[in-house]
Protein backbone atom coordinates (compact mmCIF):
# COMPACT_ATOMS: atom_id res chain seq x y z
CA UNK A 1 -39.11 -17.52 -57.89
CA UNK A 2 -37.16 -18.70 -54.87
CA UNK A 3 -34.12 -17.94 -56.00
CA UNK A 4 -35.38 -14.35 -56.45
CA UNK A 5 -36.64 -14.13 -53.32
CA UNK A 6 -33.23 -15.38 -51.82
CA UNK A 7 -31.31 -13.51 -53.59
CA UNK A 8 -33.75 -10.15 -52.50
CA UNK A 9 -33.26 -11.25 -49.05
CA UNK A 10 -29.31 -11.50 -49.08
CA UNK A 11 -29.38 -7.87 -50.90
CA UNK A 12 -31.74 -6.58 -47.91
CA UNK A 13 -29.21 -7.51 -45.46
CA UNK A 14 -26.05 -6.48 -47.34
CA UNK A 15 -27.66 -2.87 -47.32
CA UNK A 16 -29.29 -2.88 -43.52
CA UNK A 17 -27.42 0.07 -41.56
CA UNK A 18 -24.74 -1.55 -39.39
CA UNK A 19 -26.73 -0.49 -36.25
CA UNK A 20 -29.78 -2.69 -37.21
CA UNK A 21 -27.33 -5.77 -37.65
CA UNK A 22 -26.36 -8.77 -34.77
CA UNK A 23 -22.94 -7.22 -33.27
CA UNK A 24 -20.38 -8.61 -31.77
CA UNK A 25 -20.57 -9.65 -27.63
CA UNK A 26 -19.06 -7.03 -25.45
CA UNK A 27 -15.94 -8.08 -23.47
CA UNK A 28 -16.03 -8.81 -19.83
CA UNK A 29 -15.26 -6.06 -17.87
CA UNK A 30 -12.05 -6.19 -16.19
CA UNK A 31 -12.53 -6.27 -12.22
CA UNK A 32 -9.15 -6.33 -9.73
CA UNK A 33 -9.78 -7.12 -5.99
CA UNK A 34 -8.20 -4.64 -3.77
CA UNK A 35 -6.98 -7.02 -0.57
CA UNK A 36 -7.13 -4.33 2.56
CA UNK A 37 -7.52 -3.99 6.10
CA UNK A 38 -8.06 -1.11 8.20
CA UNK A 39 -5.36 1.36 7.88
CA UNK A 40 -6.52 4.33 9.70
CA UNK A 41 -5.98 7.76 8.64
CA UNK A 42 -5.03 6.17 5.33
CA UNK A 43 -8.13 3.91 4.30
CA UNK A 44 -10.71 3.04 7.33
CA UNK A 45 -12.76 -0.28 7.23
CA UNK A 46 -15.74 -0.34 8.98
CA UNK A 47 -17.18 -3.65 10.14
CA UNK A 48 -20.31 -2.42 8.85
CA UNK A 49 -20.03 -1.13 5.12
CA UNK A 50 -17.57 -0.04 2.73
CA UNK A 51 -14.19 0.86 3.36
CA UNK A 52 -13.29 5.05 2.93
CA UNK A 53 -10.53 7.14 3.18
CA UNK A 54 -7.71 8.69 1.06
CA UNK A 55 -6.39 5.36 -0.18
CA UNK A 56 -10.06 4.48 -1.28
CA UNK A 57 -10.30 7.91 -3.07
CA UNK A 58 -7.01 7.20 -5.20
CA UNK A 59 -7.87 3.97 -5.76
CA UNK A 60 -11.32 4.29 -7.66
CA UNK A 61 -9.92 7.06 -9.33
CA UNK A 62 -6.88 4.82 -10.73
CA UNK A 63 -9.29 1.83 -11.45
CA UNK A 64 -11.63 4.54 -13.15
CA UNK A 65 -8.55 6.27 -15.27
CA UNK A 66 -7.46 2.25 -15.89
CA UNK A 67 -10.99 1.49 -17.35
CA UNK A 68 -10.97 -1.57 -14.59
CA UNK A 69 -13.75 -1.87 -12.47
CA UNK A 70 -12.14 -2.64 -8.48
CA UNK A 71 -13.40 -5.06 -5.83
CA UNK A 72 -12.67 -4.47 -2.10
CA UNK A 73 -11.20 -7.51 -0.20
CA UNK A 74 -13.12 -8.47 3.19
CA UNK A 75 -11.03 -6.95 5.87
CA UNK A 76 -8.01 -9.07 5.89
CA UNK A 77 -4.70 -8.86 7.66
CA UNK A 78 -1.77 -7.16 5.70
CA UNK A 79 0.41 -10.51 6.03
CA UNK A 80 -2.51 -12.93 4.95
CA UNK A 81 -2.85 -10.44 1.89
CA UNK A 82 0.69 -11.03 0.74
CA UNK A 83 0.23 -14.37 0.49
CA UNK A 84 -2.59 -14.37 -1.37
CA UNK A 85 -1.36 -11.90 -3.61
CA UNK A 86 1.71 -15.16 -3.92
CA UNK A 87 -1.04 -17.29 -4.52
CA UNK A 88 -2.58 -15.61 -7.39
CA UNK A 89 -5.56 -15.28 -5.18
CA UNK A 90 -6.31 -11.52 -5.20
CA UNK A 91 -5.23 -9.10 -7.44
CA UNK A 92 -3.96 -5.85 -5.84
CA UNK A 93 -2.43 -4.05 -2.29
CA UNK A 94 -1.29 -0.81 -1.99
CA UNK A 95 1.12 1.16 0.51
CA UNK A 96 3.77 -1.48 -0.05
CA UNK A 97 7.80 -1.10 0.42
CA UNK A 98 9.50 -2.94 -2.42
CA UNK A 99 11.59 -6.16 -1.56
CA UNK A 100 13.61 -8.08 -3.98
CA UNK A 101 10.95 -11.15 -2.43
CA UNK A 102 7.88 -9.43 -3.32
CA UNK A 103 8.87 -8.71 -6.67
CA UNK A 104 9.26 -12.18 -7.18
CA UNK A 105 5.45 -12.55 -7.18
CA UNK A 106 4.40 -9.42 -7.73
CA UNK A 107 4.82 -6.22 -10.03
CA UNK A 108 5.58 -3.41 -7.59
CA UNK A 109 4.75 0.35 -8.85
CA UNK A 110 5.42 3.12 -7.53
CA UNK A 111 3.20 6.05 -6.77
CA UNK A 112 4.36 8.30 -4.16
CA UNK A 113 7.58 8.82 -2.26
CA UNK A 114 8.47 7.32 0.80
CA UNK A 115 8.82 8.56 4.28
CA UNK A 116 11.89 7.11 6.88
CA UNK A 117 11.03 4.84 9.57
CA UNK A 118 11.57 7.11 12.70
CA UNK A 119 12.96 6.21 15.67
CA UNK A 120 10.60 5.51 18.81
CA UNK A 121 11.69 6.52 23.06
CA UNK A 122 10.37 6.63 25.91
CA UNK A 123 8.75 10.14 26.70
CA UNK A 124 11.33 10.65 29.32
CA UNK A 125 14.38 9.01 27.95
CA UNK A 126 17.01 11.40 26.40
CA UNK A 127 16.79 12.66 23.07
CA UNK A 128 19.47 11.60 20.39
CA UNK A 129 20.80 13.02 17.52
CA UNK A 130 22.98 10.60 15.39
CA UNK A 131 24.12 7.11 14.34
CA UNK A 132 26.62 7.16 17.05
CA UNK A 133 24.19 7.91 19.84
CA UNK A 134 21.56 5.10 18.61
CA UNK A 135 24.82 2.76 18.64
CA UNK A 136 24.64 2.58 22.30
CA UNK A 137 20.99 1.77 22.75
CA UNK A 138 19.11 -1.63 22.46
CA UNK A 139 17.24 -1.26 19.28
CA UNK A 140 14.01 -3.44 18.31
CA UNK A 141 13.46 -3.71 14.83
CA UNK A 142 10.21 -5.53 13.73
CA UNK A 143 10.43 -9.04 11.97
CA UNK A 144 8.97 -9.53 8.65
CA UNK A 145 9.14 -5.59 7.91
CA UNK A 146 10.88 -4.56 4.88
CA UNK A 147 12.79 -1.63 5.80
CA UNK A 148 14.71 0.30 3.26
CA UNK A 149 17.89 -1.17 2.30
CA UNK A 150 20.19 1.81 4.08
CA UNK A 151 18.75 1.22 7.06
CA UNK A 152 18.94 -2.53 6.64
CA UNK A 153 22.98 -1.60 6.98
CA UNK A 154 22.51 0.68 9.53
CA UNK A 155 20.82 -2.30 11.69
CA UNK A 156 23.25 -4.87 10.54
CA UNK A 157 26.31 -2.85 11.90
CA UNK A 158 24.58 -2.55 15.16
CA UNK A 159 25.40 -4.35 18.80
CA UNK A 160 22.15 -4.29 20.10
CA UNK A 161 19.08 -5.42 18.36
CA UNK A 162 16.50 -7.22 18.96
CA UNK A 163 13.81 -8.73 16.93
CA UNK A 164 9.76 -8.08 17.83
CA UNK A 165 7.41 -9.89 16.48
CA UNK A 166 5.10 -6.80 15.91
CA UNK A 167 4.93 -3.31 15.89
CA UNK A 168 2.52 -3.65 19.36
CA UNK A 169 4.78 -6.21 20.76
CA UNK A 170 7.75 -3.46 20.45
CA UNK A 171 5.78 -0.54 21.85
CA UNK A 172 4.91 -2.82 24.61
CA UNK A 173 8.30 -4.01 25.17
CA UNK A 174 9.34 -0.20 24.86
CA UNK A 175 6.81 0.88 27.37
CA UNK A 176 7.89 -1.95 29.86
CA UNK A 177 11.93 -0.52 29.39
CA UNK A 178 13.04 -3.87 28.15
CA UNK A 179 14.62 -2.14 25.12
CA UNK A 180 15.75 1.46 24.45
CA UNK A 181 14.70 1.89 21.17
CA UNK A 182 12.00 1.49 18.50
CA UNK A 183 12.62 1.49 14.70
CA UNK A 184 9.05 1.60 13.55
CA UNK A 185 6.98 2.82 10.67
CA UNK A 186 5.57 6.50 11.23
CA UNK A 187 1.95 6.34 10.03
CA UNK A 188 1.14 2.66 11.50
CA UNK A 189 2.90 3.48 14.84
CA UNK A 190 1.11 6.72 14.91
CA UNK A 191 -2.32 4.66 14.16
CA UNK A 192 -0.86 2.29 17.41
CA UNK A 193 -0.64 4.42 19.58
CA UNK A 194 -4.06 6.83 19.08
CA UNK A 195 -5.94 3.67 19.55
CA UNK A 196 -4.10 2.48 22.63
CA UNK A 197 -5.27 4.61 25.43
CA UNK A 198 -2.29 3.08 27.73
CA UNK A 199 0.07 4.30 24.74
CA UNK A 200 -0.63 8.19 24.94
CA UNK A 201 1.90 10.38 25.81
CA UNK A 202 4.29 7.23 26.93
CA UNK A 203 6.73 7.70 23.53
CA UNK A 204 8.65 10.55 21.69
CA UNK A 205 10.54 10.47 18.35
CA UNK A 206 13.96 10.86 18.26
CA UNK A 207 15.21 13.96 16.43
CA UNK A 208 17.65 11.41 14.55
CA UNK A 209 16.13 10.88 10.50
CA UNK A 210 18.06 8.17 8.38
CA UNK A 211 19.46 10.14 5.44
CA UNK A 212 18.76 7.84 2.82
CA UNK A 213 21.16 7.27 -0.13
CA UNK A 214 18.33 7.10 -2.88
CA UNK A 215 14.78 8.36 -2.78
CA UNK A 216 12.38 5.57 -1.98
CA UNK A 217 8.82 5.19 -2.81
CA UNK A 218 5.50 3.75 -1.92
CA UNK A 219 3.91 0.90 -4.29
CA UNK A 220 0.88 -0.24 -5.71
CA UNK A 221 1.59 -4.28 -5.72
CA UNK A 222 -0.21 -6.33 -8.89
CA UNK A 223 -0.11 -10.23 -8.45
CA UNK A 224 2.13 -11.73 -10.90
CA UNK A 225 0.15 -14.75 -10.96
CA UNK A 226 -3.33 -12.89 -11.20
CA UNK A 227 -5.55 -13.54 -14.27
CA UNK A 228 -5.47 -10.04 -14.69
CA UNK A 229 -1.45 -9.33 -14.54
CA UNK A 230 -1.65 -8.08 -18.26
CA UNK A 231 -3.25 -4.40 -16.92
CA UNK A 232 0.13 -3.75 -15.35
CA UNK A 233 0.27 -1.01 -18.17
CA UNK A 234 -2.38 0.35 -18.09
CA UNK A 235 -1.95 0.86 -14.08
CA UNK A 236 1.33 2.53 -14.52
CA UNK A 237 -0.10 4.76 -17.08
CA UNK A 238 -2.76 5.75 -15.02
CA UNK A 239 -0.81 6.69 -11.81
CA UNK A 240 1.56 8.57 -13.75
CA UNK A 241 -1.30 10.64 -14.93
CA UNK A 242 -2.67 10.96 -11.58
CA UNK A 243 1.00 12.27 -10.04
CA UNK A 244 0.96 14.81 -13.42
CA UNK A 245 -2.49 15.69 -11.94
CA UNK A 246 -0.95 16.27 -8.64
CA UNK A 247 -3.62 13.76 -7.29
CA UNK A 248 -0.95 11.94 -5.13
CA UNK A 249 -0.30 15.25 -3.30
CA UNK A 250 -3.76 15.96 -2.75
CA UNK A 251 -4.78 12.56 -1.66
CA UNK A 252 -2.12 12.12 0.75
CA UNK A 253 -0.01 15.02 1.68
CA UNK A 254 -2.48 17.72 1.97
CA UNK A 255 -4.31 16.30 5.05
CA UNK A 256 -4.73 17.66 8.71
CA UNK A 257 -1.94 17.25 10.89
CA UNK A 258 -1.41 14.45 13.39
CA UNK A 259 -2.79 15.85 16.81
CA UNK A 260 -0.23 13.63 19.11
CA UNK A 261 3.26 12.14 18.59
CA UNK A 262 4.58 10.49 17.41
């Protein structure tokens, strides 16, 4: 009669709807930490809540498209984010130039186009035009910034440069006349000077634009050493349904224009 009874038993479970049996544990969600700082006009981080902006936008709707679920960073300074990135301790930045050093450690891909550095003068110093005319000035380029590789020749080939240590330090050396010439970043040295009342109205930007030999592109940056380096696919996918989408435009290109120069 036991047997029977086993037997029934093993027959009741063989024929139980799939639904009604033990299934298998769920995988862990994938979550990537996003290491930021404030980055105004692009992503804003309040000391008080959660960081918003355009950059915030595209990246919850990458991390949603990805099917990964995305951390933000405390605030923390753009070079103390490479180096955790190096470190394997965070997972992704965004807004990054590509650098044969960075993509040592990390995979770099890209998901908008570029724009030239710009060069910065005093409000009241001449305008110029060419190469030839920024060959006679004192130029301060900032250390540790990776500029595009054209430029990079353009900079090696010239007489007068100098070496800041940051972006501020050269808008303050700039403002004091101790060099001619800033090649800066447009958007950060934009954000500089807005937030520096003693900046406004002190600088121009030259009318000279680098002509640039190959386009160049903004990156998203994914830790080479993070545990979750194996979504680089699925990441690439996603942005390249987001440009199709023309999300990229929309997120960063159809904003208000800058009230001030530069």
């Amino acid at each position: 009669m036991t047997g029977i009874r086993t037997t029934f038993a093993l027959l009741i479970g063989f024929l139980l709807p799939v639904s009604l049996q033990a299934a298998p544990p769920a995988a862990e969600p994938i979550e990537l930490e996003w290491c930021l700082d404030d980055f105004p006009n692009r992503h804003h981080y309040p000391e008080h809540g959660n960081p918003y902006g355009p950059t915030v936008n595209f990246m919850q709707e990458l991390a949603k498209r990805a099917g990964v679920q995305l951390r933000f960073s405390p605030s923390t300074p753009f070079a103390r984010c490479l180096r955790m990135m190096e470190q394997g301790k965070t997972d992704v930045m965004t807004s990054l130039n590509a650098s044969s050093e960075r993509a040592q450690y990390m995979h770099l891909i890209p998901y908008d186009h570029a724009r030239p550095e710009v060069v910065l003068l005093r409000q009241e110093s001449p305008d110029i035009w060419s190469v030839a005319e920024l060959s006679h000035l004192s130029l301060m380029v900032i250390r540790g910034y990776t500029y595009n590789a054209d430029i990079l020749n353009i900079i090696a080939r010239h007489q007068q440069t100098i070496e800041v240590d940051s972006l501020d330090s050269g808008l303050n050396m700039l403002l004091l006349n101790r060099a001619d010439a800033l090649l800066a970043p447009v958007q950060s040295s934009r954000n500089h000077i807005q937030s520096n009342p003693r900046y406004h109205g002190q600088f121009k930007t030259a009318s000279f634009s680098f002509q640039l030999s190959e386009p160049r592109f903004v990156h998203l940056g994914l830790s080479k050493t993070s545990p979750n380096a194996h979504v680089k696919a699925r990441l690439a996918t996603a942005i390249e349904s987001m440009v199709a989408d023309d999300l990229v435009h929309r997120y960063f290109h159809a904003l208000p224009a800058p009230t001030s120069n530069p």
